[in-house]
Protein backbone atom coordinates (compact mmCIF):
# COMPACT_ATOMS: atom_id res chain seq x y z
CA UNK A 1 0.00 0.00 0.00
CA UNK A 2 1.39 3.00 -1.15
CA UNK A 3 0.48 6.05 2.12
CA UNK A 4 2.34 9.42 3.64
CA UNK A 5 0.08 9.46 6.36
CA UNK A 6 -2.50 6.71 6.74
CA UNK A 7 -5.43 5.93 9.19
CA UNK A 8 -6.01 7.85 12.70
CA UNK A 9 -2.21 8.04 13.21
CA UNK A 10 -1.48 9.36 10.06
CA UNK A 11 1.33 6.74 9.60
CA UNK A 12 3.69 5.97 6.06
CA UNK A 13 3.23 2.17 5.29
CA UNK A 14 6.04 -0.13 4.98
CA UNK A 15 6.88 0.62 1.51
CA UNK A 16 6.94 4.46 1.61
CA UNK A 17 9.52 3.82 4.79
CA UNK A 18 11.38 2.00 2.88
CA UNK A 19 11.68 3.80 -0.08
CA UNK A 20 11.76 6.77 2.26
CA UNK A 21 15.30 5.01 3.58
CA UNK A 22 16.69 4.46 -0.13
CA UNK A 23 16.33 7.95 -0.83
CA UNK A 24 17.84 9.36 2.56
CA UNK A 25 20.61 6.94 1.46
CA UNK A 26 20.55 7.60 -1.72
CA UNK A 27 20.48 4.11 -2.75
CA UNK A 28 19.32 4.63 -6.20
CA UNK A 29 20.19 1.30 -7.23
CA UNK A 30 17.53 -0.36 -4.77
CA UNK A 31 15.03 1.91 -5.89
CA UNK A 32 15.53 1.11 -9.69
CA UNK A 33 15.07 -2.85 -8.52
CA UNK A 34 11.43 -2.08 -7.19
CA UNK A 35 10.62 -1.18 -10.98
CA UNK A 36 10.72 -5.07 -11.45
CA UNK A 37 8.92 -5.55 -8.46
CA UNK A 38 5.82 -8.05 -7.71
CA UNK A 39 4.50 -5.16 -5.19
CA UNK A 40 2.63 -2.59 -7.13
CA UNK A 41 3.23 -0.01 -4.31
CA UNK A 42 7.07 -0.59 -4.82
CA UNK A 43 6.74 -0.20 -8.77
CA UNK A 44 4.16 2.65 -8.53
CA UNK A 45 6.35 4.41 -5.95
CA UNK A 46 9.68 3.35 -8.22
CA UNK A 47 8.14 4.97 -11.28
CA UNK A 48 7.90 8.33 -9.59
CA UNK A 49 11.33 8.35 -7.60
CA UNK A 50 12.80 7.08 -10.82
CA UNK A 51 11.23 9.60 -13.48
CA UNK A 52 11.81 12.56 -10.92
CA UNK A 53 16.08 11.35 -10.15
CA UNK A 54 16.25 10.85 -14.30
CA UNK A 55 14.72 14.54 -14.94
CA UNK A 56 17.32 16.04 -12.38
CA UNK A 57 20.10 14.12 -14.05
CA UNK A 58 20.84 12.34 -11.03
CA UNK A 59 20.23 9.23 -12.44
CA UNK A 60 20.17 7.81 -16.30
CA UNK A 61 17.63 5.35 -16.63
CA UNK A 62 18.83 2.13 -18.61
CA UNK A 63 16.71 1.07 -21.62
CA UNK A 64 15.79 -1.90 -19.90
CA UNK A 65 14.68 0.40 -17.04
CA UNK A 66 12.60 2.78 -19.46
CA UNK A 67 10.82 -0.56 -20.93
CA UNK A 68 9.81 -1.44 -17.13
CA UNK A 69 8.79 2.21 -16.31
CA UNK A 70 6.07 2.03 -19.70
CA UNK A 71 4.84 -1.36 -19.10
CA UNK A 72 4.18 -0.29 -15.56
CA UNK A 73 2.53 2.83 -16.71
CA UNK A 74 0.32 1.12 -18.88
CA UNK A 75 -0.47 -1.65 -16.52
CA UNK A 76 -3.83 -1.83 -15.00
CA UNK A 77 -3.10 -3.78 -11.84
CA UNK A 78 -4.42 -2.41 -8.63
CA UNK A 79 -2.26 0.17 -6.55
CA UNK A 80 -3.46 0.24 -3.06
CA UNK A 81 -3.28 4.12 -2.18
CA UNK A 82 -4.51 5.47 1.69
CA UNK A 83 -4.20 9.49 2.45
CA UNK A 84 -5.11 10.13 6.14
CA UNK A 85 -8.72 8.61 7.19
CA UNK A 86 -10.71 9.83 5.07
CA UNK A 87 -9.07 9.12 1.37
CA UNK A 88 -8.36 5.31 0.30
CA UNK A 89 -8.79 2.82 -2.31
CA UNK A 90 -7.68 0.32 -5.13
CA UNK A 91 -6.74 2.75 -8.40
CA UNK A 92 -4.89 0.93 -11.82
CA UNK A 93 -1.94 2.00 -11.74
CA UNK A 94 -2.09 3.42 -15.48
CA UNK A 95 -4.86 5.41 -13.92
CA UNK A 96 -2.95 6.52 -10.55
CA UNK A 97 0.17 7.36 -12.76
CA UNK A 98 -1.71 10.18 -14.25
CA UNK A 99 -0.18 13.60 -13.97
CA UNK A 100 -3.46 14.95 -12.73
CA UNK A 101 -4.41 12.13 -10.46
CA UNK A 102 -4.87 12.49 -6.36
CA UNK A 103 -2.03 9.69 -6.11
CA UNK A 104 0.22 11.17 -8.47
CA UNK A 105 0.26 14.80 -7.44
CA UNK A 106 0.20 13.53 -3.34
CA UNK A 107 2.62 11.17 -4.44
CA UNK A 108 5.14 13.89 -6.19
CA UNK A 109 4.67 16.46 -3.84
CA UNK A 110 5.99 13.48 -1.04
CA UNK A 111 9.13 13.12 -3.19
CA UNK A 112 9.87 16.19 -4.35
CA UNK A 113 9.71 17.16 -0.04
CA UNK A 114 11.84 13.82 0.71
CA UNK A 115 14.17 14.66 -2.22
CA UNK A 116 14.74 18.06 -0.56
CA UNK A 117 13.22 19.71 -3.38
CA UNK A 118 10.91 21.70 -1.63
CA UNK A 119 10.83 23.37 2.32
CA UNK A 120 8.53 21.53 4.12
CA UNK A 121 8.02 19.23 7.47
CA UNK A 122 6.07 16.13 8.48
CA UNK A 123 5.50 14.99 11.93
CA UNK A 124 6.06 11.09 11.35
């Protein structure tokens, strides 16, 4: 399940930890892995991080790794996607990796903020 701050708590799931700990190590490497991932939070999250690293020239994706990031785009397996109490659900993830989706634009605004890109705090 893909979340920044899900249920009561307002907690990140396991996934968005962990890609939350590849980034603050910069382990770029493990995050281009979760593109061949069984997970769809791990390739939906991958897709992002990747696109967003590759666009800043901190990365070059691989052709191999630009074939993974389109099938996944297109693919219509379910993402599951929670945002506080109130917001959660099963979206395709050719549907959640629209630009003008809720998951994509709470999703880039997350990494963007965890890539230091922008100036703002979370609690958790």
């Amino acid at each position: 399940m893909v979340g920044f701050g899900c249920g009561y708590s307002g907690k990140k799931t396991k996934v968005t930890k962990q890609m939350v700990r590849f980034i603050k190590h910069k382990n770029y490497k493990a995050i281009r892995n979760k593109l061949s991932s069984k997970n769809t939070a791990s390739q939906f999250l991958a897709v992002l991080i990747v696109l967003k690293l590759d666009s800043l020239e901190t990365i070059t994706l691989t052709e191999k790794e630009w074939s993974n990031v389109q099938e996944i785009k297109e693919s219509e397996e379910l993402v599951n996607y929670c945002s506080g109490c109130t917001e959660w659900g099963q979206y395709p993830l050719n549907k959640a990796l629209i630009s003008n989706s809720l998951c994509f634009n709470a999703s880039d605004f997350w990494i963007r903020k965890e890539l230091g890109l922008l100036n703002v705090s979370y609690h958790n």
